[in-house]
C-alpha atoms as a PDB file:
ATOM      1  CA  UNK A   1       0.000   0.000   0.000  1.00  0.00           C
ATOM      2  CA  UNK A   2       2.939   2.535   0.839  1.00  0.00           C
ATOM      3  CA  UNK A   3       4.553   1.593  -2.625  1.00  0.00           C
ATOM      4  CA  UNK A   4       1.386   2.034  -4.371  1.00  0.00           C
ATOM      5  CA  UNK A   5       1.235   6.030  -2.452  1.00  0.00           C
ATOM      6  CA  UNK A   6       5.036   6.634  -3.274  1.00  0.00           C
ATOM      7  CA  UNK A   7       4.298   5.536  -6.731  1.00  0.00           C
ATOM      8  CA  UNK A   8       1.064   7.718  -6.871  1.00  0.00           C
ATOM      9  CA  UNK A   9       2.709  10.855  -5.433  1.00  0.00           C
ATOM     10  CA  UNK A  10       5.946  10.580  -8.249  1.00  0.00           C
ATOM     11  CA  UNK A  11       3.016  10.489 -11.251  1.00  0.00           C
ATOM     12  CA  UNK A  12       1.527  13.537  -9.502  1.00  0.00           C
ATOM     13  CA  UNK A  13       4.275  15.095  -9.211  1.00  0.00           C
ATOM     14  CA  UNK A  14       5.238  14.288 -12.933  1.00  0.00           C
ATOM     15  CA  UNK A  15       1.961  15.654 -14.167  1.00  0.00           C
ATOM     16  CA  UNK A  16       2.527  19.109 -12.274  1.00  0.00           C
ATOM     17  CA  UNK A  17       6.109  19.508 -13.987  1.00  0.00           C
ATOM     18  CA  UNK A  18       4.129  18.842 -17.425  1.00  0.00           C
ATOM     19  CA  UNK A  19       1.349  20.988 -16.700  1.00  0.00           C
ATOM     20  CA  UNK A  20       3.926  23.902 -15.292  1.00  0.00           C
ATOM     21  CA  UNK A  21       6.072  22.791 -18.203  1.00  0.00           C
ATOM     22  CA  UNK A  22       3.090  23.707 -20.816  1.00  0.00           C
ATOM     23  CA  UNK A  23       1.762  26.886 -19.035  1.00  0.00           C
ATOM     24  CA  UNK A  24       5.153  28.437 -19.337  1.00  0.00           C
ATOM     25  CA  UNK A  25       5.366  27.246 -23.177  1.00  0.00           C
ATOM     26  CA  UNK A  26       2.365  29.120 -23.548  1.00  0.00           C
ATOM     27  CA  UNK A  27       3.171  31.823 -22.088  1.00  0.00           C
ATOM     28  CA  UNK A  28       6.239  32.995 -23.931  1.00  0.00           C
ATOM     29  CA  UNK A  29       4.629  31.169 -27.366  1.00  0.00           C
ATOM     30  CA  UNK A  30       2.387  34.441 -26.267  1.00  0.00           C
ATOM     31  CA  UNK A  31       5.256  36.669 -26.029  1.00  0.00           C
ATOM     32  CA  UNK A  32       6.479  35.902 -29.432  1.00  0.00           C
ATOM     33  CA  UNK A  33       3.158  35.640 -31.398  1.00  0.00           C
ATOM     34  CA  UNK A  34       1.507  38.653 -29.302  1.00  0.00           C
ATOM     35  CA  UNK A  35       4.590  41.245 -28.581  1.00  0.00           C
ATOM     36  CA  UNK A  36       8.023  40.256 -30.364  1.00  0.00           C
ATOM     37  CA  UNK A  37       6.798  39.442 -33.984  1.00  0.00           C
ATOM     38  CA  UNK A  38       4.180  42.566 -33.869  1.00  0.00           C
ATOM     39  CA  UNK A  39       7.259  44.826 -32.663  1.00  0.00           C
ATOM     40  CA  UNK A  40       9.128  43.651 -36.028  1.00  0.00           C
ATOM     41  CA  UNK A  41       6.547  43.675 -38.198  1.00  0.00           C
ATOM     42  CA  UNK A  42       5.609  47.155 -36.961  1.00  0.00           C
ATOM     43  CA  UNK A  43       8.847  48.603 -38.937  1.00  0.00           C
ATOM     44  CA  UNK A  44       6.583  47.632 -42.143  1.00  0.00           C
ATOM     45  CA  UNK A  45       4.704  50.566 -40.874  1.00  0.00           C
ATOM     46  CA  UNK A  46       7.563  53.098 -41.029  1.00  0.00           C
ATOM     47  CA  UNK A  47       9.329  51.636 -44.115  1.00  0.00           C
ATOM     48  CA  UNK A  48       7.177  50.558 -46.771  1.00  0.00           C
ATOM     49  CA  UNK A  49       8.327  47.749 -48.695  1.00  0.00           C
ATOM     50  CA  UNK A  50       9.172  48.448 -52.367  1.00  0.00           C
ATOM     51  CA  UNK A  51       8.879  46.010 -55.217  1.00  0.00           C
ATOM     52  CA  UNK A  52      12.111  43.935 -54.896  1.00  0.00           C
ATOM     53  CA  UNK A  53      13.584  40.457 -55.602  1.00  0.00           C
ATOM     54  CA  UNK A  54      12.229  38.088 -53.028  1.00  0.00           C
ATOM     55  CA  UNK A  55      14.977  36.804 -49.988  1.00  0.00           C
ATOM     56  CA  UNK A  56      15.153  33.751 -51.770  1.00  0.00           C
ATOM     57  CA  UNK A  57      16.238  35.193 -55.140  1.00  0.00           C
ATOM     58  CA  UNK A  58      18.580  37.792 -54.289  1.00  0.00           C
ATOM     59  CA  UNK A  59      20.161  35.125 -51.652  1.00  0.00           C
ATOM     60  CA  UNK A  60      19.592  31.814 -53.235  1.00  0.00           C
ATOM     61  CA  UNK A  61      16.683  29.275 -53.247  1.00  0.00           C
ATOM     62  CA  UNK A  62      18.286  27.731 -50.041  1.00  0.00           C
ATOM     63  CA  UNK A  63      18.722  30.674 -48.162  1.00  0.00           C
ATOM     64  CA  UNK A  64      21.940  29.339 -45.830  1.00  0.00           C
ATOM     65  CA  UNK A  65      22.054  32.624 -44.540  1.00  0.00           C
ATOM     66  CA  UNK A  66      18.691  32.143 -43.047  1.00  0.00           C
ATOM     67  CA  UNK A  67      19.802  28.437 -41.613  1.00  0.00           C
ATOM     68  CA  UNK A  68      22.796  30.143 -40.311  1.00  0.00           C
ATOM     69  CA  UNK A  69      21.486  32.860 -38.502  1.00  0.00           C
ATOM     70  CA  UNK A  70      19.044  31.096 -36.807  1.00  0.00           C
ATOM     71  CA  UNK A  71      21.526  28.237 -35.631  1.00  0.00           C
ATOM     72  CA  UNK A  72      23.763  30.704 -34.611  1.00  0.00           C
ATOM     73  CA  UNK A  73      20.705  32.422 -32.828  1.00  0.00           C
ATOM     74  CA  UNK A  74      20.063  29.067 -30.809  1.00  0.00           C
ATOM     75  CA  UNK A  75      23.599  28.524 -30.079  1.00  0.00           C
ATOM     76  CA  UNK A  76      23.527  32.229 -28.370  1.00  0.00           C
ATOM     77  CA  UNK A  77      26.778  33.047 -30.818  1.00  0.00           C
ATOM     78  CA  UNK A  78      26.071  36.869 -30.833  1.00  0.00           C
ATOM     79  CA  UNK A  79      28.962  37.442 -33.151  1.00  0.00           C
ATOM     80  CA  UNK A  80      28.427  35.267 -35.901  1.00  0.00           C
ATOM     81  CA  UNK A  81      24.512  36.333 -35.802  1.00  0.00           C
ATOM     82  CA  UNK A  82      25.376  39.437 -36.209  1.00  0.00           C
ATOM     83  CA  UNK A  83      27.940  39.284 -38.802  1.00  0.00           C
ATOM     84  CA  UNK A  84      24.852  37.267 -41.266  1.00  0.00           C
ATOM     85  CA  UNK A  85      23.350  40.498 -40.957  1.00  0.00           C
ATOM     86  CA  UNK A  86      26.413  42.857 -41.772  1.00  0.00           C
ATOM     87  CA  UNK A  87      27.196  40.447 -44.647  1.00  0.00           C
ATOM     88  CA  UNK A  88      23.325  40.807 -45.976  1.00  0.00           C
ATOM     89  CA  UNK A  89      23.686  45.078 -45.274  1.00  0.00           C
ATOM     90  CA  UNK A  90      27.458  44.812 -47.521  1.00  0.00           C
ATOM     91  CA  UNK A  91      25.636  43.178 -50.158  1.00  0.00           C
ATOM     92  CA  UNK A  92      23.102  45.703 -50.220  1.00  0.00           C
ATOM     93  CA  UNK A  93      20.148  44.541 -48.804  1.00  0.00           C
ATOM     94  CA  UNK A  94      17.544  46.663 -47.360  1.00  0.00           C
ATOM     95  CA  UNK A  95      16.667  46.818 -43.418  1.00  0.00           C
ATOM     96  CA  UNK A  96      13.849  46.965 -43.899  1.00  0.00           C
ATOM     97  CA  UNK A  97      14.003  43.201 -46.009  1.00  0.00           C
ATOM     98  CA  UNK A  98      16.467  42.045 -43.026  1.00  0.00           C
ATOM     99  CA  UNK A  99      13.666  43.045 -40.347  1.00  0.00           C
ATOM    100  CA  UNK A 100      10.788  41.276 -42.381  1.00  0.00           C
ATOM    101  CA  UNK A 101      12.593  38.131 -44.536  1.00  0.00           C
ATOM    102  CA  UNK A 102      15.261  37.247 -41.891  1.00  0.00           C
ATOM    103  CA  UNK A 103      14.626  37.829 -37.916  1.00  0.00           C
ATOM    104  CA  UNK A 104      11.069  37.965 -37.775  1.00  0.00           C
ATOM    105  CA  UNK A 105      10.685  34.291 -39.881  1.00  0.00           C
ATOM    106  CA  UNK A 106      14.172  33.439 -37.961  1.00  0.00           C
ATOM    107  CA  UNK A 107      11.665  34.477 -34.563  1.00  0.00           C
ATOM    108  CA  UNK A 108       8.655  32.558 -35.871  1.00  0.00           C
ATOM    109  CA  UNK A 109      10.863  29.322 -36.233  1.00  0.00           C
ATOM    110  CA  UNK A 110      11.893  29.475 -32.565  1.00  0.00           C
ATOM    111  CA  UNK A 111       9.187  29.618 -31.307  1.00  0.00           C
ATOM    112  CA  UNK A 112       8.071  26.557 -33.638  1.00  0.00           C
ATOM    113  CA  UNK A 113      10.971  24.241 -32.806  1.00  0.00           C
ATOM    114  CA  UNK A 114      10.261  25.321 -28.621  1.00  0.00           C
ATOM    115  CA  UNK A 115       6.744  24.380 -29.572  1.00  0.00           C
ATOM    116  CA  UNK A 116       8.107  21.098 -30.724  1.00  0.00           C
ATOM    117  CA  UNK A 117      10.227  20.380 -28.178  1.00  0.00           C
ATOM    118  CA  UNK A 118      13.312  20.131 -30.427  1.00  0.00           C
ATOM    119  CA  UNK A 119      15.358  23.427 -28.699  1.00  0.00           C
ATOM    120  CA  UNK A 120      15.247  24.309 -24.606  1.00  0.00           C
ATOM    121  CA  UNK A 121      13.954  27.500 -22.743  1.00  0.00           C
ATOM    122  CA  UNK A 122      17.530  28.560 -22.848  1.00  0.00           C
ATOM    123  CA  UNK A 123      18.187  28.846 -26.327  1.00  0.00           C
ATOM    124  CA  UNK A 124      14.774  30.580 -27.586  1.00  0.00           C
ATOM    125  CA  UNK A 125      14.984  32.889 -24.933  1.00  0.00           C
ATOM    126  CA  UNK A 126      18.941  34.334 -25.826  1.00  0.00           C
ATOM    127  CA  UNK A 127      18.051  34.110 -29.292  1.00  0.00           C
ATOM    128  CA  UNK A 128      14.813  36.078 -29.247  1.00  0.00           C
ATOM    129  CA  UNK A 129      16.978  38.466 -27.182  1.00  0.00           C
ATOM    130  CA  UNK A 130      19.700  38.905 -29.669  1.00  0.00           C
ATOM    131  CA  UNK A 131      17.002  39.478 -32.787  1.00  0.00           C
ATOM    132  CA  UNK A 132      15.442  42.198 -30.450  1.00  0.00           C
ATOM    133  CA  UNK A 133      18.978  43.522 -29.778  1.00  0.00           C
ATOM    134  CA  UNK A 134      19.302  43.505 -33.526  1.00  0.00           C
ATOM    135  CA  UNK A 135      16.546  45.824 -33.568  1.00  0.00           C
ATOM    136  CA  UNK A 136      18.077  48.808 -32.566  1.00  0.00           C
ATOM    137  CA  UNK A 137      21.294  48.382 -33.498  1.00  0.00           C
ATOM    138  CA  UNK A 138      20.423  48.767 -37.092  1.00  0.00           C
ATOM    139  CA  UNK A 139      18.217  51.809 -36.059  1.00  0.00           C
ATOM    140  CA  UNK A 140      14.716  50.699 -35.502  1.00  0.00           C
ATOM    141  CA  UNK A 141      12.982  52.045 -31.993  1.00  0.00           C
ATOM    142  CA  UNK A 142       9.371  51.595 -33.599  1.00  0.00           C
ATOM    143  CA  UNK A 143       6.863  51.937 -30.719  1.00  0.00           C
ATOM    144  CA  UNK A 144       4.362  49.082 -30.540  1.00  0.00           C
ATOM    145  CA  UNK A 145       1.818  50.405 -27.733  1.00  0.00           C
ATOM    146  CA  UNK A 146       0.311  53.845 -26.993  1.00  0.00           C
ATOM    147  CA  UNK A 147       2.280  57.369 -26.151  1.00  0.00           C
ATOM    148  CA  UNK A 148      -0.474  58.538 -23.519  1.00  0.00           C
ATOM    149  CA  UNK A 149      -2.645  57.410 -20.504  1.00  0.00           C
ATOM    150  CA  UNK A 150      -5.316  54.691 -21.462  1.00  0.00           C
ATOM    151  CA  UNK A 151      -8.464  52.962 -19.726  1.00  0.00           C
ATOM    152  CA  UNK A 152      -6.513  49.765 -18.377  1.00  0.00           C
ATOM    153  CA  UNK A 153      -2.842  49.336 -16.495  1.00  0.00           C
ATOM    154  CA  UNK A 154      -0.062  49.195 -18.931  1.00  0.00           C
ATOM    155  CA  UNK A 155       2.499  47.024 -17.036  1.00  0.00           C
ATOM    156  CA  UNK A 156       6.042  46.831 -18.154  1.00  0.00           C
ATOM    157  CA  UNK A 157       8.017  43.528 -17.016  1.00  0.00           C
ATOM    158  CA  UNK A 158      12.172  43.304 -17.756  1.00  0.00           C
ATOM    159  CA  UNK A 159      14.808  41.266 -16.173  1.00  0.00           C
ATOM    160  CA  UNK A 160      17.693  43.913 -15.032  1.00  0.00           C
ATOM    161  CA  UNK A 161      20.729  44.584 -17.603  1.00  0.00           C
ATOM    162  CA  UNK A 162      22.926  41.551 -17.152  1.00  0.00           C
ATOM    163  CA  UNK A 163      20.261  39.175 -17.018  1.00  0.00           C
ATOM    164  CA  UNK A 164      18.143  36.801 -18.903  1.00  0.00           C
ATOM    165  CA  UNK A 165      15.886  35.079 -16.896  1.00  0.00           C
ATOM    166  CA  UNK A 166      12.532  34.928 -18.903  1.00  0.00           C
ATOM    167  CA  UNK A 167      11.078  32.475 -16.979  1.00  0.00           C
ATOM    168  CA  UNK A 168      10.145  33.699 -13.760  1.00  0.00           C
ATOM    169  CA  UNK A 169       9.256  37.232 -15.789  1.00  0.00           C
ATOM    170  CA  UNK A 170       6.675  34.965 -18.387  1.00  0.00           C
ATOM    171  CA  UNK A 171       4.847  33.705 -15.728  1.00  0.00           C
ATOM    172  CA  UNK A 172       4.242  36.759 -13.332  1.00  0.00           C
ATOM    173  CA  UNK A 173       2.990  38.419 -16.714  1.00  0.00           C
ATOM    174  CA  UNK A 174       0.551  35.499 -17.133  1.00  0.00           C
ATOM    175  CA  UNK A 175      -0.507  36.619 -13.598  1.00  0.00           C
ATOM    176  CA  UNK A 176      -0.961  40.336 -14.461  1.00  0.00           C
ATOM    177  CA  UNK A 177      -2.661  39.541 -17.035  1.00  0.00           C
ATOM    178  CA  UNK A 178      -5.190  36.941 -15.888  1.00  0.00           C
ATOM    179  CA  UNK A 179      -6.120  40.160 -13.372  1.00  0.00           C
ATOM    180  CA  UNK A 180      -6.524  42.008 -16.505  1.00  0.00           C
ATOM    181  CA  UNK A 181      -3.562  44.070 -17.104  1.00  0.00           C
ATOM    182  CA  UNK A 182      -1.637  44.674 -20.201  1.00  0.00           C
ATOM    183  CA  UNK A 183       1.209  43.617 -20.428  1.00  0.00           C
ATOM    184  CA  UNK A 184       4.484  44.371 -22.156  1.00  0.00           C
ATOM    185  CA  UNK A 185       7.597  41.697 -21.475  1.00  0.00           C
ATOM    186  CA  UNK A 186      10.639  43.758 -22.573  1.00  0.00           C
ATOM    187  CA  UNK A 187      13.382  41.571 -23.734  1.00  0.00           C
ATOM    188  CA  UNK A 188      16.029  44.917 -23.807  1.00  0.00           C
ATOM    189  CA  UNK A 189      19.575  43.229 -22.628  1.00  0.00           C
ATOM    190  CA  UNK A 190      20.971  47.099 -22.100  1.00  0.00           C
ATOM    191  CA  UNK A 191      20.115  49.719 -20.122  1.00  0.00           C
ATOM    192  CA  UNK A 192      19.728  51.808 -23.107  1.00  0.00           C
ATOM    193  CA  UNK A 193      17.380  49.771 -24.983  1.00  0.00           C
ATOM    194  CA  UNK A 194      15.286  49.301 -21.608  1.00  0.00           C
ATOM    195  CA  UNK A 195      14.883  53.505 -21.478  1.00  0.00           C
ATOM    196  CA  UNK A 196      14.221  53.612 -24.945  1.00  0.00           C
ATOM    197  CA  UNK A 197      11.450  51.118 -24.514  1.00  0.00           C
ATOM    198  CA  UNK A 198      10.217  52.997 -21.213  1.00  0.00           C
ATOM    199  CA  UNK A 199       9.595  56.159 -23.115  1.00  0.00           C
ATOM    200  CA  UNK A 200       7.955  55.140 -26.184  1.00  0.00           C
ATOM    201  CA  UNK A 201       5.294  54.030 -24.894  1.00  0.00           C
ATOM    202  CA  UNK A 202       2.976  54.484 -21.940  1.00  0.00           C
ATOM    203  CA  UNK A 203       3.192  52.356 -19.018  1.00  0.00           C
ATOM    204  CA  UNK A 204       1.766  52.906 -15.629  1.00  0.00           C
ATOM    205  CA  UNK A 205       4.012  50.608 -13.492  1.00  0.00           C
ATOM    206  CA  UNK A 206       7.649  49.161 -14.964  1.00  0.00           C
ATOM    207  CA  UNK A 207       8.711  46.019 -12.886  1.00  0.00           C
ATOM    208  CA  UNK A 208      12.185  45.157 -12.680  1.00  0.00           C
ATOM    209  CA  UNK A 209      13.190  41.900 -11.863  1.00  0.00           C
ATOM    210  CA  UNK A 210      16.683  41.022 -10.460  1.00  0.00           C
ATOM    211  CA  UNK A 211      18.590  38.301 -10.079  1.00  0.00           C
ATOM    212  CA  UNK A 212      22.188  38.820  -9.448  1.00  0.00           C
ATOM    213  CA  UNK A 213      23.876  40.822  -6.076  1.00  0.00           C
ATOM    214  CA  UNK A 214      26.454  42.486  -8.386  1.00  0.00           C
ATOM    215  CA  UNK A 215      23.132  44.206 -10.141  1.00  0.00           C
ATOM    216  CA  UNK A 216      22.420  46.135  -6.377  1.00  0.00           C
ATOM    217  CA  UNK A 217      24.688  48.583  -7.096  1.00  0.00           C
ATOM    218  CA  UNK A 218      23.202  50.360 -10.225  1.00  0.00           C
ATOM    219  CA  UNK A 219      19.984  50.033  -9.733  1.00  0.00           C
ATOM    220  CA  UNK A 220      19.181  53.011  -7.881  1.00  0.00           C
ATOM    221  CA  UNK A 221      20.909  54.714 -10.947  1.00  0.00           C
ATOM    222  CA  UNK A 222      18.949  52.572 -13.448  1.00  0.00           C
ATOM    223  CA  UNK A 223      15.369  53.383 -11.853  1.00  0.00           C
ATOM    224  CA  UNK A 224      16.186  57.027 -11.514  1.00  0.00           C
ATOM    225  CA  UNK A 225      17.020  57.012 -15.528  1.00  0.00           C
ATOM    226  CA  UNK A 226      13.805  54.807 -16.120  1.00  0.00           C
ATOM    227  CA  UNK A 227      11.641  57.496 -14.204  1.00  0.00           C
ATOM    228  CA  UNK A 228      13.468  60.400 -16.103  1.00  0.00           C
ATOM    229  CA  UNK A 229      13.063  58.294 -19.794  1.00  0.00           C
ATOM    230  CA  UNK A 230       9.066  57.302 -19.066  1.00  0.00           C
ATOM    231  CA  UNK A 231       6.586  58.998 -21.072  1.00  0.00           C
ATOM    232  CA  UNK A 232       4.604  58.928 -17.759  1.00  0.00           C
ATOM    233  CA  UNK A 233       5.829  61.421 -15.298  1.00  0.00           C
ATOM    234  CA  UNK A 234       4.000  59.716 -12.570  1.00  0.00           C
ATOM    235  CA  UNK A 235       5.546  55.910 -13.632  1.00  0.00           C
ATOM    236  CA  UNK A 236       5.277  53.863 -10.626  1.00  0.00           C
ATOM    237  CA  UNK A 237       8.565  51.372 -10.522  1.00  0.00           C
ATOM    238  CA  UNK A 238       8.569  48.059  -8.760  1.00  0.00           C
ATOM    239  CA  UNK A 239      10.779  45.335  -8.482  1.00  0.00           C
ATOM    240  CA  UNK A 240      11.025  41.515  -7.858  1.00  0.00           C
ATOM    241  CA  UNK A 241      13.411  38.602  -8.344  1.00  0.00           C
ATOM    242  CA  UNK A 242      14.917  35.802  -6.459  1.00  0.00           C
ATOM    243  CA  UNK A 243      17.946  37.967  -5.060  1.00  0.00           C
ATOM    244  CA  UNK A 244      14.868  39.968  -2.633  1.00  0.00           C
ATOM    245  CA  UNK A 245      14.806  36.381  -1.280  1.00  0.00           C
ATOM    246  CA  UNK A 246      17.903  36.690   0.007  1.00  0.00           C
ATOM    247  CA  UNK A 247      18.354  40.236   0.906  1.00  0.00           C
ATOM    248  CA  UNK A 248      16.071  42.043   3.073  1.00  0.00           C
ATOM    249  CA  UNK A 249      15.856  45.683   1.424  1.00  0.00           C
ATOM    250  CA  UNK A 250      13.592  48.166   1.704  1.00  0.00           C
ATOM    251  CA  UNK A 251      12.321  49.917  -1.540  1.00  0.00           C
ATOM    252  CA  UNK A 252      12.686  53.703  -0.654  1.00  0.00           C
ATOM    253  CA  UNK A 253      16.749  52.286   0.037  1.00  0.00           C
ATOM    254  CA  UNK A 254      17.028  51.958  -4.043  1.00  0.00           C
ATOM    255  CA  UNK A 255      14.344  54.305  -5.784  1.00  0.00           C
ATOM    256  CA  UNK A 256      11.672  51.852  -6.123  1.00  0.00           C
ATOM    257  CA  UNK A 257       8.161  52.465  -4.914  1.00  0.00           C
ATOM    258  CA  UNK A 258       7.398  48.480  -3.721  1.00  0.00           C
ATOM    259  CA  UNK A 259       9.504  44.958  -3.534  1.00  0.00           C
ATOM    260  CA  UNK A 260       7.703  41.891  -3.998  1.00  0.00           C
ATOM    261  CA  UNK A 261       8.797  38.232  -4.125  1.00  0.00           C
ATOM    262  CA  UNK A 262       4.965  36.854  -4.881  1.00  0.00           C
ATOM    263  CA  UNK A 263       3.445  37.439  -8.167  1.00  0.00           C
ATOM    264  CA  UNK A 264      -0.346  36.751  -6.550  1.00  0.00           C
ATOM    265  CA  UNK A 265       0.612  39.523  -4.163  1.00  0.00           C
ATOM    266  CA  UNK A 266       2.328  41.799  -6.723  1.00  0.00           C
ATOM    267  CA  UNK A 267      -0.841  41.960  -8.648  1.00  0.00           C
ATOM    268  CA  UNK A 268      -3.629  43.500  -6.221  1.00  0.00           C
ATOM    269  CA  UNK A 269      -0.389  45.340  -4.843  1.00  0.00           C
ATOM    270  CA  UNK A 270       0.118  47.143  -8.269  1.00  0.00           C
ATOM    271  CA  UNK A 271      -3.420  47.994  -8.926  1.00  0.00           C
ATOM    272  CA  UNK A 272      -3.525  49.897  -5.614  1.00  0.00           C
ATOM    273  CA  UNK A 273      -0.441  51.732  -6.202  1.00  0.00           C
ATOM    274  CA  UNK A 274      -2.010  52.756  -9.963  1.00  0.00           C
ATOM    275  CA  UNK A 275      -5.016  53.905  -8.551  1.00  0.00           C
ATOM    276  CA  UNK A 276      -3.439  56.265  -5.668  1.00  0.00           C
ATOM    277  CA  UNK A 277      -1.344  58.046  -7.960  1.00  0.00           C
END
């Protein structure tokens, strides 16, 4: 009888790993379909596409660039990503061809193989980074969201410069928006690309979510630039992470208007400190 409730408790605890396994597929399957691919195909917007030679022509039917920069992608080989795309600018190809026939189909495919299984958490995550990276380095900052105050809370989630830690930051989001919320998951990996997001678009609260000790000692700096960059003068900035688990600090001590280490408590928490602005 006790091997039959050992055995029983293993397949439960088997299932909740799946289950927790799929929810957090979903959730950044959301990211990508909802907030990463709309950001890149928002440059269509700004730069018209004009009657050219297909990717596939003015590369080759096989496209090995394509195969190349996304391997590179999953291998999290900044360098060599980046030098597909310097080779594809030398030869003349548009930006605006680079944005919409290489990194957002290269995007699309990660999130197909993580779909299937056939590349980790890890690698989708780094490489989604470095396309996003790629975004403003050739000179794209094309706001995706709204430039003033709206009806519902605009919530801004991003792990710290220095860190990539998408998972913890994919699920809180799920909680935010389950209460409603909308939500923006910022993959930025710089401090400038974080304040460039932060001010071209309105967001009520930005979260910040740290996980290394060595990131304590510019962040006061960091929120005092993300309150200066916000297109909200009244932008509320919270943080969370797993280092607040193992340092007891109080907000006012770094800039920040609230800690919190539990999402379900972050998320009533945030509301309030919307609505008493």
């Amino acid at each position: 009888m006790s091997e039959f409730s050992a055995s029983d408790g293993q397949a439960s605890g088997v299932r909740r790993a799946v289950s927790l396994r799929d929810d957090c597929k979903d959730s950044l399957l959301a990211v990508i379909e909802e907030q990463i691919i709309p950001r890149l195909l928002n440059v269509h917007q700004l730069f018209p596409v004009k009657a050219t030679a297909p990717l596939d022509v003015a590369l080759g039917t096989e496209q090995p660039e394509f195969e190349a920069f996304t391997q590179h992608c999953l291998r999290g080989d900044a360098l060599k990503a980046n030098q597909v795309v310097d080779w594809l600018v030398a030869r003349g190809l548009a930006h605006d061809r680079i944005f919409l026939e290489l990194i957002t189909p290269a995007a699309r495919h990660l999130g197909a193989l993580w779909d299937q299984d056939l590349c980790d958490f890890t690698q989708v995550t780094c490489g989604l980074a470095m396309m996003h990276q790629m975004i403003y380095r050739l000179g794209y900052a094309s706001p995706a969201g709204p430039s003033a105050e709206g009806v519902s809370e605009r919530v801004m989630l991003a792990c710290a410069p220095g860190s990539q830690h998408f998972l913890g930051l994919t699920i809180v989001a799920e909680f935010f928006r389950q209460a409603g919320l909308e939500v923006v998951l910022e993959i930025s990996s710089s401090e400038s690309e974080l304040l460039r997001a932060v001010s071209s678009e309105w967001f009520d609260v930005v979260g910040v979510s740290v996980a290394l000790e060595s990131q304590l000692a510019t962040l006061p700096d960091l929120i005092a630039h993300l309150r200066s960059s916000s297109g909200n003068p009244q932008v509320r900035v919270v943080l969370g992470g797993p280092i607040f688990l193992l340092h007891d600090f109080g907000p006012n001590n770094l800039g920040a208007d609230a800690i919190f280490t539990d999402a379900r408590e972050a998320v009533e928490a945030v509301k309030r400190l919307v609505r008493a602005r």
